[in-house]
Protein backbone atom coordinates (compact mmCIF):
# COMPACT_ATOMS: atom_id res chain seq x y z
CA UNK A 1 -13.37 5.43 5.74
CA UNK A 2 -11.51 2.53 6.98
CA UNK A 3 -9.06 -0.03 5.02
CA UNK A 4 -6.54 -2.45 5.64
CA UNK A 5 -2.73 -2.03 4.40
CA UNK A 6 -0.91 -5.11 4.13
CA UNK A 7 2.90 -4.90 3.62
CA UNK A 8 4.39 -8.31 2.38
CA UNK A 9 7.26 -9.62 2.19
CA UNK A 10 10.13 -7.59 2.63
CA UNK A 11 7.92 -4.17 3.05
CA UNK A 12 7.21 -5.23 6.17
CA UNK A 13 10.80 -4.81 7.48
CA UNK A 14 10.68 -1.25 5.98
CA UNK A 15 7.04 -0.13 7.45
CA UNK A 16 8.24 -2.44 10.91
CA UNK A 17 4.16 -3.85 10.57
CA UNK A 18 2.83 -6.66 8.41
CA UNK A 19 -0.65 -4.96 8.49
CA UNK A 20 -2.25 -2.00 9.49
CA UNK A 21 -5.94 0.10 9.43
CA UNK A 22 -5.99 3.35 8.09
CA UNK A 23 -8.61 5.75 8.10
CA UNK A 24 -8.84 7.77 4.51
CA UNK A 25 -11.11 10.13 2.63
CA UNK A 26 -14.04 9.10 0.93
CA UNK A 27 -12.99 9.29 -2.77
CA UNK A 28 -9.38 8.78 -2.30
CA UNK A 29 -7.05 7.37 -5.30
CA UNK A 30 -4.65 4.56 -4.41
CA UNK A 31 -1.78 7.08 -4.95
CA UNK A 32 -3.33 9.12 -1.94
CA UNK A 33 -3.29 5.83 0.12
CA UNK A 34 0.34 5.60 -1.10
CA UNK A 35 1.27 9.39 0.11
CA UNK A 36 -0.36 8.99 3.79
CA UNK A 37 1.67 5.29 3.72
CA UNK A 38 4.51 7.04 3.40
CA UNK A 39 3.78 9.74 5.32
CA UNK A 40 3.33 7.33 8.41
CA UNK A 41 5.94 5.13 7.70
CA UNK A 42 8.69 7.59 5.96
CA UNK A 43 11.65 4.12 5.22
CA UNK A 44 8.92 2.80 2.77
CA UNK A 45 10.12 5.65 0.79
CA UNK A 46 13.70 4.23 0.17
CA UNK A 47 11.84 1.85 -1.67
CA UNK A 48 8.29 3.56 -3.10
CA UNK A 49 9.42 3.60 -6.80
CA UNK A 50 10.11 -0.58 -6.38
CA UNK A 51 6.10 -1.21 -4.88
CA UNK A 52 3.88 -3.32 -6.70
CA UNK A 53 0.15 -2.41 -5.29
CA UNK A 54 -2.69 -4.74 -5.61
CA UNK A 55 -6.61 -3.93 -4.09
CA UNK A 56 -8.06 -6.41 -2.77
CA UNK A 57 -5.61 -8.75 -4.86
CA UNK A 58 -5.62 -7.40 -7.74
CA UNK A 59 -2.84 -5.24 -9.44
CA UNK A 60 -3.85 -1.87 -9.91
CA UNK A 61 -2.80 1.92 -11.27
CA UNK A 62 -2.12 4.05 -8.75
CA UNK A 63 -5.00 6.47 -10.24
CA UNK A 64 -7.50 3.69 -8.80
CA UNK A 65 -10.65 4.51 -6.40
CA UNK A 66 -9.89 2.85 -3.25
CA UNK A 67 -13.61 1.85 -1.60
CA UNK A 68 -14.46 1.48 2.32
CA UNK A 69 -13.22 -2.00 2.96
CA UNK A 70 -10.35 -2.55 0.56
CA UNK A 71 -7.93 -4.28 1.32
CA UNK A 72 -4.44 -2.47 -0.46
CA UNK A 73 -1.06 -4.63 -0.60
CA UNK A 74 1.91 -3.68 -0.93
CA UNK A 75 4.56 -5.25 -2.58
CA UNK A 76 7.82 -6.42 -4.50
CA UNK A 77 7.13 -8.26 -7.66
CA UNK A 78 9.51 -11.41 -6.90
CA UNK A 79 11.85 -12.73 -9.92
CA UNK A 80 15.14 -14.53 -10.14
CA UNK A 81 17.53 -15.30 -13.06
């Protein structure tokens, strides 16, 4: 199945895209979406531990089921002091 990954922000200079389609197994968790990101774009992994994820907007756990059509983000929360 087919689903958009959106890097914002700063992830985008890591994965050198802003967005990107990627074609996953039927029944896969968003922590399998996470391994094949990495996989394909190995200097998000200097950073992996940091990523906030959100489907389709929405903050999720990493044991999610992604669906055909999702939309997955990825993410640093932003804060200041």
């Amino acid at each position: 199945m087919e689903i958009k990954i959106v890097f914002v922000g700063e992830v985008s200079r890591y994965a050198h895209a802003q967005e990107v389609q990627l074609t996953i197994t039927d029944g896969s968790l968003v922590s399998d979406v996470l391994r094949s990101v990495l996989d394909s774009y190995p200097d998000i992994s200097m950073i992996s531990k940091y990523l906030f994820i959100a489907v389709n907007g929405n903050l999720v756990p990493r044991h999610q089921m992604v669906l055909p059509g999702d939309e997955i983000s990825f993410f640093f929360r932003s804060g200041g002091g």
